[in-house]
N, C-alpha and C. Protein backbone atom coordinates (compact mmCIF):
# COMPACT_ATOMS: atom_id res chain seq x y z
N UNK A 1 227.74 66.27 61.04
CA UNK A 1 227.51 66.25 62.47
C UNK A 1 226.07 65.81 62.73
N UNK A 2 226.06 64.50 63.33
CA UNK A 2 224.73 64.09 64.01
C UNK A 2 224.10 64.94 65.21
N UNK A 3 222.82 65.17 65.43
CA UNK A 3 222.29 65.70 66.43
C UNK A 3 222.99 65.47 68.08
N UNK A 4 223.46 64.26 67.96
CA UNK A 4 223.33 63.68 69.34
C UNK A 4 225.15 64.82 69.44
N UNK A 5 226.00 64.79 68.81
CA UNK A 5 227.50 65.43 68.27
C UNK A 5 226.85 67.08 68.66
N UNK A 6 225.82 67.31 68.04
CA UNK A 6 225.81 68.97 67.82
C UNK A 6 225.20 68.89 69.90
N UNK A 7 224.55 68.31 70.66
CA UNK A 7 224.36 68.48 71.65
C UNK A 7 225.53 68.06 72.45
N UNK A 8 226.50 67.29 72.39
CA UNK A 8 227.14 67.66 72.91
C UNK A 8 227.98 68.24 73.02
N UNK A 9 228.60 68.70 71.80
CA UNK A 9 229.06 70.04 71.49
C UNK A 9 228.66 71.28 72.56
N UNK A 10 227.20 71.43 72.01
CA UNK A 10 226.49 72.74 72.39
C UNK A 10 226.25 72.33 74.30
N UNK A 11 226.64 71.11 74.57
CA UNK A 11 226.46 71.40 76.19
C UNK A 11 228.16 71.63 76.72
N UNK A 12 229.46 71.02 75.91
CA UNK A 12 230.69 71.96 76.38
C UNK A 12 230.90 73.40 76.26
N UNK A 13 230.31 73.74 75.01
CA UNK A 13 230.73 74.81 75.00
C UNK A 13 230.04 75.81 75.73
N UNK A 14 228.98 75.25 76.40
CA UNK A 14 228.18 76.57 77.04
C UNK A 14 228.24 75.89 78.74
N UNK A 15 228.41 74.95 78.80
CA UNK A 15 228.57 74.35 80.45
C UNK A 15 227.73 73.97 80.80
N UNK A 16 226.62 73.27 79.89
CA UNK A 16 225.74 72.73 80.27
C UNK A 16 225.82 71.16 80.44
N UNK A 17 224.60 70.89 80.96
CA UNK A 17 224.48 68.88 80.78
C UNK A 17 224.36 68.53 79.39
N UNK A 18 224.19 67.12 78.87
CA UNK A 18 223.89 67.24 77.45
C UNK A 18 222.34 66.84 77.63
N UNK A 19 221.48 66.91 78.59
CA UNK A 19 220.07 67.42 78.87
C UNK A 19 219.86 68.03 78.88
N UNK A 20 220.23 69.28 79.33
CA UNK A 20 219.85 70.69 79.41
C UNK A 20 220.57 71.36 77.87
N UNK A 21 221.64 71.14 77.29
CA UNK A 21 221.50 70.88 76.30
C UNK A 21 220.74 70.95 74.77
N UNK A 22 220.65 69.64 74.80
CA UNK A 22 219.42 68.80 73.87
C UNK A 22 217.72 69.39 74.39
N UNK A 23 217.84 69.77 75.32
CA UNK A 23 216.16 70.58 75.74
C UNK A 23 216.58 71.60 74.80
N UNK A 24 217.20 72.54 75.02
CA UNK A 24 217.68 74.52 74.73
C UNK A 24 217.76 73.65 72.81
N UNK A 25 218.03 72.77 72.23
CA UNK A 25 218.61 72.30 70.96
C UNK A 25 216.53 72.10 70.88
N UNK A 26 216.13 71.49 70.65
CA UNK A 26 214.93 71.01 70.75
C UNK A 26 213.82 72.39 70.74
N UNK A 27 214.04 72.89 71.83
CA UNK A 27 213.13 74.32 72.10
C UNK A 27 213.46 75.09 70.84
N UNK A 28 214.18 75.44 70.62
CA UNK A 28 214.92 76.00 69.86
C UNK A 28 214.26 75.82 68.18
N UNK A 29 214.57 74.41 67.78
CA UNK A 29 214.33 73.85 67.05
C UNK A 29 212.65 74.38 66.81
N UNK A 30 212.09 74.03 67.39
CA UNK A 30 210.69 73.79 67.73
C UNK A 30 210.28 75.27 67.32
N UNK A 31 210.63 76.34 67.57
CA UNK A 31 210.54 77.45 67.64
C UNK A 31 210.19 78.08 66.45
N UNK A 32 211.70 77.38 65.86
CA UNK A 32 212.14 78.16 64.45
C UNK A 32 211.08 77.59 63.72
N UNK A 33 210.17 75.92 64.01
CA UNK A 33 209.39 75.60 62.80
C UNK A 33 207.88 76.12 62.83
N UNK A 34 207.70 76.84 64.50
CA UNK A 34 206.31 77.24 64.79
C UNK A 34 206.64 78.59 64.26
N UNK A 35 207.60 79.69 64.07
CA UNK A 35 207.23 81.16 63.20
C UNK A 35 207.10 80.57 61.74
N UNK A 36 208.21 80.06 61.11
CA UNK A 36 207.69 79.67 59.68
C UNK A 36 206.60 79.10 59.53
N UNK A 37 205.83 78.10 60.13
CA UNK A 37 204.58 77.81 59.93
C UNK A 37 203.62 78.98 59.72
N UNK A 38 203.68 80.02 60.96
CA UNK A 38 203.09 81.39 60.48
C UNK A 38 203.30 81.74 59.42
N UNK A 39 204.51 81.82 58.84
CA UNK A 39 205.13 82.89 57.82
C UNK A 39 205.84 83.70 58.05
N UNK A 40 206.43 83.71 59.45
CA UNK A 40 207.46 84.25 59.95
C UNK A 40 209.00 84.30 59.09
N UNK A 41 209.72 85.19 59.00
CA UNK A 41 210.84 85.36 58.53
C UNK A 41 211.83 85.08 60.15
N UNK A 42 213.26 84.23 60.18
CA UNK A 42 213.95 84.61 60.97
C UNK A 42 215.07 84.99 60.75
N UNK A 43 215.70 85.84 61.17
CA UNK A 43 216.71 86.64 61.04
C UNK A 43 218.02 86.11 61.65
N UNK A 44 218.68 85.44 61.73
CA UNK A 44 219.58 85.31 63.08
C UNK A 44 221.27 85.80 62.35
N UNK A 45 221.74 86.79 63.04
CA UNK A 45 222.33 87.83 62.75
C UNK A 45 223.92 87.41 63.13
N UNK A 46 224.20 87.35 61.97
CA UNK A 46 225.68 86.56 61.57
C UNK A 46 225.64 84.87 61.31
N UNK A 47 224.47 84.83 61.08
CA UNK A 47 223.95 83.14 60.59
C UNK A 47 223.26 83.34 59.53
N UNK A 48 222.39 83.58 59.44
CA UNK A 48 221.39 83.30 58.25
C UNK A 48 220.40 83.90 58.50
N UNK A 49 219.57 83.69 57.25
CA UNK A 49 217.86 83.76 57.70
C UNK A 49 216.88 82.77 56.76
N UNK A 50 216.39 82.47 58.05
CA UNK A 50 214.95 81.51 57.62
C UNK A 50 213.78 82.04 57.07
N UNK A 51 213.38 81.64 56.21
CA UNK A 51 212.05 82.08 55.54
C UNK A 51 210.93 81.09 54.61
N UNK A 52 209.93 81.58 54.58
CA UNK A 52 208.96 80.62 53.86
C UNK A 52 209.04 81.29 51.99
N UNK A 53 208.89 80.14 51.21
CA UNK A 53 208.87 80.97 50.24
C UNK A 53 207.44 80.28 49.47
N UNK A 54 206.88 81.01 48.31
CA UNK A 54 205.53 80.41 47.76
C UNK A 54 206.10 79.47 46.34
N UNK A 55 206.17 78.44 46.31
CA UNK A 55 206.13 77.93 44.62
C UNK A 55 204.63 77.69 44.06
N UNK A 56 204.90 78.59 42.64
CA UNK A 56 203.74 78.66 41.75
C UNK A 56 202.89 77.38 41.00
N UNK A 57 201.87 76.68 40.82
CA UNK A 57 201.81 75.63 40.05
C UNK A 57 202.57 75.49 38.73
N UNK A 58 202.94 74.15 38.70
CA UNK A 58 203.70 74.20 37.00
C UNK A 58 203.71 72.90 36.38
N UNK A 59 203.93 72.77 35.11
CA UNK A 59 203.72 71.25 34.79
C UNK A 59 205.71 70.87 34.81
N UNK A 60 205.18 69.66 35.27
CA UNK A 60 206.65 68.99 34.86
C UNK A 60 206.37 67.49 34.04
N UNK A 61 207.43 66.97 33.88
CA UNK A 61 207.55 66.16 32.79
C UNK A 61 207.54 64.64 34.11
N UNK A 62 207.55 63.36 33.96
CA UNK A 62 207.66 62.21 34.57
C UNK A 62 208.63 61.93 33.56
N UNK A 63 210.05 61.24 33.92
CA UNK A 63 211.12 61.33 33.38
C UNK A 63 211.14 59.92 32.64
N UNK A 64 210.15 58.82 33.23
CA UNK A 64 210.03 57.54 32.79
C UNK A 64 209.53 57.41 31.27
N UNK A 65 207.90 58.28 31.41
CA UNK A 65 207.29 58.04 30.62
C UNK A 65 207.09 59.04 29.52
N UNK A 66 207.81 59.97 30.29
CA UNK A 66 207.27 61.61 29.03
C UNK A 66 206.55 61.83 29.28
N UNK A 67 205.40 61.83 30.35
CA UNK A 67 204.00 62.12 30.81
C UNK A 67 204.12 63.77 31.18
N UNK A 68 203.22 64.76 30.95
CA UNK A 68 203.52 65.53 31.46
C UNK A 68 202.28 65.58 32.74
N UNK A 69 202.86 66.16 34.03
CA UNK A 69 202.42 65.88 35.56
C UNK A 69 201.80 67.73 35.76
N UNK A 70 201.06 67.62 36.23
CA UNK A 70 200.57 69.27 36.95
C UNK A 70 201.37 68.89 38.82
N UNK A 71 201.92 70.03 38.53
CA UNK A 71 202.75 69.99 39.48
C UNK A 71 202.14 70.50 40.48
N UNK A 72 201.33 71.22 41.80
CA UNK A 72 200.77 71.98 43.06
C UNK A 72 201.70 73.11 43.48
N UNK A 73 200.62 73.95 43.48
CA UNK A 73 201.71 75.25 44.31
C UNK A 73 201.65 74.48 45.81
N UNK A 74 202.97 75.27 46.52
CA UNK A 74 203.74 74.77 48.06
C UNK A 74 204.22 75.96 48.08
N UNK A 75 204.38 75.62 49.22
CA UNK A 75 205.43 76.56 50.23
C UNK A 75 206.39 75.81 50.24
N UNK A 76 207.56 76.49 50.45
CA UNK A 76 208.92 75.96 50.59
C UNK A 76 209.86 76.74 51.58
N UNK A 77 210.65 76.01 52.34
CA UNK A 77 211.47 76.64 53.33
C UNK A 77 212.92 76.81 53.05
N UNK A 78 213.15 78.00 53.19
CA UNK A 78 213.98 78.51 52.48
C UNK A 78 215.52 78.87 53.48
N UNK A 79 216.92 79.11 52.98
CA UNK A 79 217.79 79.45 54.18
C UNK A 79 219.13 80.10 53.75
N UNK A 80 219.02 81.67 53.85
CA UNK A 80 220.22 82.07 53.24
C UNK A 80 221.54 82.82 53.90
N UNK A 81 222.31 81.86 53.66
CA UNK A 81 223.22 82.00 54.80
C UNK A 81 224.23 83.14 54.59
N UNK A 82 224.38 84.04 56.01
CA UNK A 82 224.57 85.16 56.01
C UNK A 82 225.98 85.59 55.76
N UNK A 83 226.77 86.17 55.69
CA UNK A 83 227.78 87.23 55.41
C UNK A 83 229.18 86.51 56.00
N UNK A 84 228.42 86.60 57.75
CA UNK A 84 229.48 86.20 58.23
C UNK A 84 229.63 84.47 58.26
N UNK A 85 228.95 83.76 58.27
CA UNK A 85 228.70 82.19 57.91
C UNK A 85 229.69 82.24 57.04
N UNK A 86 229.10 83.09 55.42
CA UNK A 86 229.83 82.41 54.32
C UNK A 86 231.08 82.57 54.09
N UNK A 87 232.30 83.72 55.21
CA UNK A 87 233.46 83.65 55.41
C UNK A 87 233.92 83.17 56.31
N UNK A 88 233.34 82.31 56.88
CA UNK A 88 233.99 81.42 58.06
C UNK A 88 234.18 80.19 57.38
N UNK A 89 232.92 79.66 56.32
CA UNK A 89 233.06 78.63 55.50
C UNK A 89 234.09 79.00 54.62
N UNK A 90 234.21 79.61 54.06
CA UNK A 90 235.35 80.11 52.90
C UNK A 90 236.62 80.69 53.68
N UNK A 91 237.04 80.28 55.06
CA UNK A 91 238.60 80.76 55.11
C UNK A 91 239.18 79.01 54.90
């Protein structure tokens, strides 16, 4: 499902325009990436939850040459989908 599909989706099913819509899709959006930037955890309850996670420095290999690479610690964004998600996917 393309963005432009998930808004209009999300403006039948709630009775909206697919402007008003794609704003509430957007805000939304926007939201979820300004707490994780904090380090915010989100919770959303019978969906999932969003979270930041830390990766440690490490060497890895360059697959071309056999070189071995120093890899940088990151943050990584993380998403584990909840209970009720994973039996709606699995009926």
């Amino acid at each position: 499902m393309k963005k432009v599909e998930l808004v209009e989706a999300v403006a039948k099913a709630a009775g909206l325009t697919k402007v008003d819509a794609g704003k509430a899709i957007d805000a939304t959006l926007e939201e979820i990436k300004n707490a994780l930037v904090k380090g915010d955890k989100i919770p959303l309850v019978g969906f999932g939850t969003f979270a930041v996670s830390k990766r440690a420095a490490r060497e890895g290999r360059n697959p071309r040459t056999g070189e071995t690479v120093k890899i940088a610690a990151r943050k990584a964004v993380t998403f584990k989908a909840g209970s009720a998600l994973k039996d709606a996917v699995n009926k």
